[in-house]
C-alpha atoms as a PDB file:
ATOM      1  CA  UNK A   1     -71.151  32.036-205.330  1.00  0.00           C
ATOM      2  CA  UNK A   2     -72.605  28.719-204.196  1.00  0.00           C
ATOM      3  CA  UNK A   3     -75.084  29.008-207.094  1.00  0.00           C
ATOM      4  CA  UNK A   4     -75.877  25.268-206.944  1.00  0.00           C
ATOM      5  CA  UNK A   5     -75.915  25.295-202.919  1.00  0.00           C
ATOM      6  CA  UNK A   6     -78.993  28.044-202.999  1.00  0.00           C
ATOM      7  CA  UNK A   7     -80.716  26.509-205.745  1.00  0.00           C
ATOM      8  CA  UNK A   8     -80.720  22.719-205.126  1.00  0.00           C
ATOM      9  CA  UNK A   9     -79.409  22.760-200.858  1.00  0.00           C
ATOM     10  CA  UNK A  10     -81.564  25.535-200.117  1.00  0.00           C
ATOM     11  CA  UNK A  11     -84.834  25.165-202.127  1.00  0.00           C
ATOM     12  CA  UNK A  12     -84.634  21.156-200.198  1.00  0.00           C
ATOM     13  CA  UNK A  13     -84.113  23.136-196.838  1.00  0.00           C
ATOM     14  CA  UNK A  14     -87.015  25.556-197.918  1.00  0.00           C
ATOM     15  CA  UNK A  15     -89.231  22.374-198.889  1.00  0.00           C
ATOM     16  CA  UNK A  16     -88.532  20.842-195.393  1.00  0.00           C
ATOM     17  CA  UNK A  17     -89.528  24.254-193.561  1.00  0.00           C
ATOM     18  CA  UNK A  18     -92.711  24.958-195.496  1.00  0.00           C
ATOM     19  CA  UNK A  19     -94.190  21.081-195.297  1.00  0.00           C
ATOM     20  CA  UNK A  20     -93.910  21.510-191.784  1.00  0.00           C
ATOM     21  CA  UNK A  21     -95.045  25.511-191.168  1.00  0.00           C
ATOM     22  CA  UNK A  22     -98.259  24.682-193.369  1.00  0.00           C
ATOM     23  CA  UNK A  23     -99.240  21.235-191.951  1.00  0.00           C
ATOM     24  CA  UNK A  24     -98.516  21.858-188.139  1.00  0.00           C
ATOM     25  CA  UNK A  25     -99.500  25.259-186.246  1.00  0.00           C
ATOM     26  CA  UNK A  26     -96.599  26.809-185.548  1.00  0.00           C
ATOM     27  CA  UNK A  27     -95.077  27.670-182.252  1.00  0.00           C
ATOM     28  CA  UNK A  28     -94.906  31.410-181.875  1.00  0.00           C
ATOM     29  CA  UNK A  29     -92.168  30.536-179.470  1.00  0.00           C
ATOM     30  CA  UNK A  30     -90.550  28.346-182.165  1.00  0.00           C
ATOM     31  CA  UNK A  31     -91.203  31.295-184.923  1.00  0.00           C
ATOM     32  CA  UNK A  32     -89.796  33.910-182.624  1.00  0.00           C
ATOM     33  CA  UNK A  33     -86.542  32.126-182.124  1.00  0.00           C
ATOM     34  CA  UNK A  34     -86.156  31.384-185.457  1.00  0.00           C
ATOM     35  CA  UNK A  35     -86.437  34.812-186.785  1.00  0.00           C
ATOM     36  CA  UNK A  36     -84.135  35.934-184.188  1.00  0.00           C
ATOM     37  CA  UNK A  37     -81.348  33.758-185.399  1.00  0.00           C
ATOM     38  CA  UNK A  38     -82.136  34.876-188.839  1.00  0.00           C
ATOM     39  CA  UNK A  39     -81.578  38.152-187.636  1.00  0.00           C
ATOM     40  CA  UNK A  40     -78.769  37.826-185.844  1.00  0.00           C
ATOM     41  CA  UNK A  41     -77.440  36.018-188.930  1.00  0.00           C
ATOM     42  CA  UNK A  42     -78.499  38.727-190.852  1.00  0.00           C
ATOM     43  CA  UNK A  43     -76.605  41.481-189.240  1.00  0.00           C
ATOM     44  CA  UNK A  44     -73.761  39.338-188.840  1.00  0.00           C
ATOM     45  CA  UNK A  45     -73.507  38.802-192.682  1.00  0.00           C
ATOM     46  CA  UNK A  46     -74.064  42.895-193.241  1.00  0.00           C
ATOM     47  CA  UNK A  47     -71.765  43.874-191.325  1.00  0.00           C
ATOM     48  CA  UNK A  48     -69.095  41.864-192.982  1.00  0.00           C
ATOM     49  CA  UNK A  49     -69.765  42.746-195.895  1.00  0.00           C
ATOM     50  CA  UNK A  50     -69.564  46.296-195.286  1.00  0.00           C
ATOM     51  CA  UNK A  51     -66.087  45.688-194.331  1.00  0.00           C
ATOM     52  CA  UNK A  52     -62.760  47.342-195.879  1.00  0.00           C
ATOM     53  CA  UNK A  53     -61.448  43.385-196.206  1.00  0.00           C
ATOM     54  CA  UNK A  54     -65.015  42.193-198.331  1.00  0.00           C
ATOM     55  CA  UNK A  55     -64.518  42.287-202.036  1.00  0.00           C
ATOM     56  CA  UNK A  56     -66.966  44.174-203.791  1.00  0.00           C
ATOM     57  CA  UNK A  57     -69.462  42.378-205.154  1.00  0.00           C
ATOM     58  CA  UNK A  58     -73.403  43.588-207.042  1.00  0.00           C
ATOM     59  CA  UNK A  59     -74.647  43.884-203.545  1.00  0.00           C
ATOM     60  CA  UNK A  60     -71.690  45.439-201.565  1.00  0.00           C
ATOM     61  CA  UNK A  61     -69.450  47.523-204.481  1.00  0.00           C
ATOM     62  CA  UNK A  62     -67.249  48.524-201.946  1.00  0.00           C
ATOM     63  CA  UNK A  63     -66.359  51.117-199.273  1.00  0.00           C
ATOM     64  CA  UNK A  64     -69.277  50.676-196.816  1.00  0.00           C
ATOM     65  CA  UNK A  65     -72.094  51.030-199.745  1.00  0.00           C
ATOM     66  CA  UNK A  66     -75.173  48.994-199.938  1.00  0.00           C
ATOM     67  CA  UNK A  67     -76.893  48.409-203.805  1.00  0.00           C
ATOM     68  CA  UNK A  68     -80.230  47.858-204.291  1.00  0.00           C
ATOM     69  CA  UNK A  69     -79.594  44.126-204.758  1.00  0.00           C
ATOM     70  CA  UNK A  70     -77.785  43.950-201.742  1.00  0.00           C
ATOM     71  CA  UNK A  71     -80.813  45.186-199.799  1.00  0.00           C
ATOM     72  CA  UNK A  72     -83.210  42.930-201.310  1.00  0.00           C
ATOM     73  CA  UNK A  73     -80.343  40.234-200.622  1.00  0.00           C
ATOM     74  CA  UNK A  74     -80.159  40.715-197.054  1.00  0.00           C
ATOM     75  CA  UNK A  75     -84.008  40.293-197.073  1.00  0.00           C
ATOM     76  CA  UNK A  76     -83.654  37.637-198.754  1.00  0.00           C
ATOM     77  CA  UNK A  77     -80.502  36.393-196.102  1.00  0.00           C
ATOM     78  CA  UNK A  78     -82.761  37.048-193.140  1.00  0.00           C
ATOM     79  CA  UNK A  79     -85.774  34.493-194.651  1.00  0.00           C
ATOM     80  CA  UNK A  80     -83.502  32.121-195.199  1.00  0.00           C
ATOM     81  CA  UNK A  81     -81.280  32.186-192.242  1.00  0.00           C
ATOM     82  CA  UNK A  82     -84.763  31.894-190.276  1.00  0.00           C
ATOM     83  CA  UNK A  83     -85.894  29.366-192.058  1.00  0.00           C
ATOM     84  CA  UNK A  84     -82.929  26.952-191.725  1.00  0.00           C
ATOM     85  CA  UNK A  85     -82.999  27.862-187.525  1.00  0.00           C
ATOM     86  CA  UNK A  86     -86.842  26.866-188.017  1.00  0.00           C
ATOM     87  CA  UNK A  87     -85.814  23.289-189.508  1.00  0.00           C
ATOM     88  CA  UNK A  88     -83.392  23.048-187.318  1.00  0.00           C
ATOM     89  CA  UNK A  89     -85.141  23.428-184.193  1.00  0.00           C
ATOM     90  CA  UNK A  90     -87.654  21.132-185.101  1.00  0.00           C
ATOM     91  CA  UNK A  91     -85.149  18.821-186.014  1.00  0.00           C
ATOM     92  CA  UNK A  92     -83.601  19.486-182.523  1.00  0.00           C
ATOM     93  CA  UNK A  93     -86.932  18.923-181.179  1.00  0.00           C
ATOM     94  CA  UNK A  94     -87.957  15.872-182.770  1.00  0.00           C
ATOM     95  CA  UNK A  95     -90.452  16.985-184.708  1.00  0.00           C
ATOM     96  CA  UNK A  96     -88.873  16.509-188.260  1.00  0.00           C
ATOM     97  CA  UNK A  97     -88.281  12.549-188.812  1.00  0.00           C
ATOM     98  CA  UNK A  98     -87.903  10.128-191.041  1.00  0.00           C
ATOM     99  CA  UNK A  99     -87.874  10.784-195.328  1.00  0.00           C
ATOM    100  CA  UNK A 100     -88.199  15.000-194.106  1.00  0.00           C
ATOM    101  CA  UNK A 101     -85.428  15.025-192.031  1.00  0.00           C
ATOM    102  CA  UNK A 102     -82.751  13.066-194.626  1.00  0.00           C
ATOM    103  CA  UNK A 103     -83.904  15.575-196.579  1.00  0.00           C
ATOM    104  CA  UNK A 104     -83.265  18.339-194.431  1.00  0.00           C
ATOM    105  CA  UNK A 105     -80.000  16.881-193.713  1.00  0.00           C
ATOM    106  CA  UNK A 106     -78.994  16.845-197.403  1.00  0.00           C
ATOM    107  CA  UNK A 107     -79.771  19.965-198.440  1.00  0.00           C
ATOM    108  CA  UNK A 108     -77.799  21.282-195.903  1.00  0.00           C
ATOM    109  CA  UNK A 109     -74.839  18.794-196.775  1.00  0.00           C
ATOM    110  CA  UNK A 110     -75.302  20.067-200.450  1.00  0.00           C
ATOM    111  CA  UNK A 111     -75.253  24.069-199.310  1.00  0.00           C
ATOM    112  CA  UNK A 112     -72.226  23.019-197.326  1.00  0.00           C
ATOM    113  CA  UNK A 113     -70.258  21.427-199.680  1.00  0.00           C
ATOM    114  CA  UNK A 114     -70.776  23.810-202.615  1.00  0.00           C
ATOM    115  CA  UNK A 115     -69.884  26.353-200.523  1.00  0.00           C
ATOM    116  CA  UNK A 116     -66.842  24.569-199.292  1.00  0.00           C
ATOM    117  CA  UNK A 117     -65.872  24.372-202.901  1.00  0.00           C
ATOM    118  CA  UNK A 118     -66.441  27.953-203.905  1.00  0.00           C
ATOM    119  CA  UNK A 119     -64.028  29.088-200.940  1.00  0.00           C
ATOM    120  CA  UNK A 120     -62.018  26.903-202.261  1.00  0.00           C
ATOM    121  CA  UNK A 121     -61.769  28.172-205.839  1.00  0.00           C
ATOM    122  CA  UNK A 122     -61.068  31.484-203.953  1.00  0.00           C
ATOM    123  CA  UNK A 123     -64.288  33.113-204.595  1.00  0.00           C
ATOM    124  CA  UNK A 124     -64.837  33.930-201.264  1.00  0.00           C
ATOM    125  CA  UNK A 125     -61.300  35.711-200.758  1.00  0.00           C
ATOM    126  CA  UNK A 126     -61.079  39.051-199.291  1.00  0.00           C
ATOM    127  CA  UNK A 127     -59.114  41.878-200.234  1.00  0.00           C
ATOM    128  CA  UNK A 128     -55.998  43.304-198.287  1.00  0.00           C
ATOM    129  CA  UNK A 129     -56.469  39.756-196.786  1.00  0.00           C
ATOM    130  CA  UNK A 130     -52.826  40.015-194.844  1.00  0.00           C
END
């Protein structure tokens, strides 16, 4: 699912966030509120998957169970979901211009579409959907 929206969208998104948490001190403020988001995000996305309604998938098989993948996916859920609040927010802020920001804007656009497309395709359906 939205193979080509993590890989190209969010490794542009990820390029924006780390220029910008290596060349500039970071806010703790501005860290703090991004990780919240990205764990707000985070338990949002858990707990629908542990719904009756999600299909089972590698990291959610099915009746409220957790895999090992799907662990290590939610970790990986939560750094992204804090990093995209981080780009954001500077974006918000001003601080991301220019060349950075179209790309910021683009790898979004790109994580957005694809996963527009895989819903779609109806790989994103849920079961007992009524």
């Amino acid at each position: 699912m939205a193979v080509w929206g993590d890989l190209v969208g969010l490794s542009i998104l990820n390029f924006v966030a780390g220029y910008f948490l290596s060349a500039i001190l970071a806010n703790m403020w501005a860290v703090s509120i991004s990780c919240l988001i990205g764990l707000a995000a985070s338990v949002i996305f858990h707990l629908s998957r542990l719904s009756p309604r999600h299909r089972p998938d590698a990291g959610y098989p099915g009746g409220g169970k957790v895999s090992t993948f799907g662990y290590a996916h939610i970790v990986y859920f939560f750094m992204q979901s804090s990093l995209c609040a981080a780009v954001s927010t500077l974006a918000l802020a001003g601080v991301v211009q220019g060349t950075l920001l179209t790309f910021a804007i683009l790898g979004g656009l790109i994580y957005i579409l694809t996963y527009t497309q895989d819903w779609s395709a109806g790989k994103l359906k849920l079961i007992n959907a009524e």
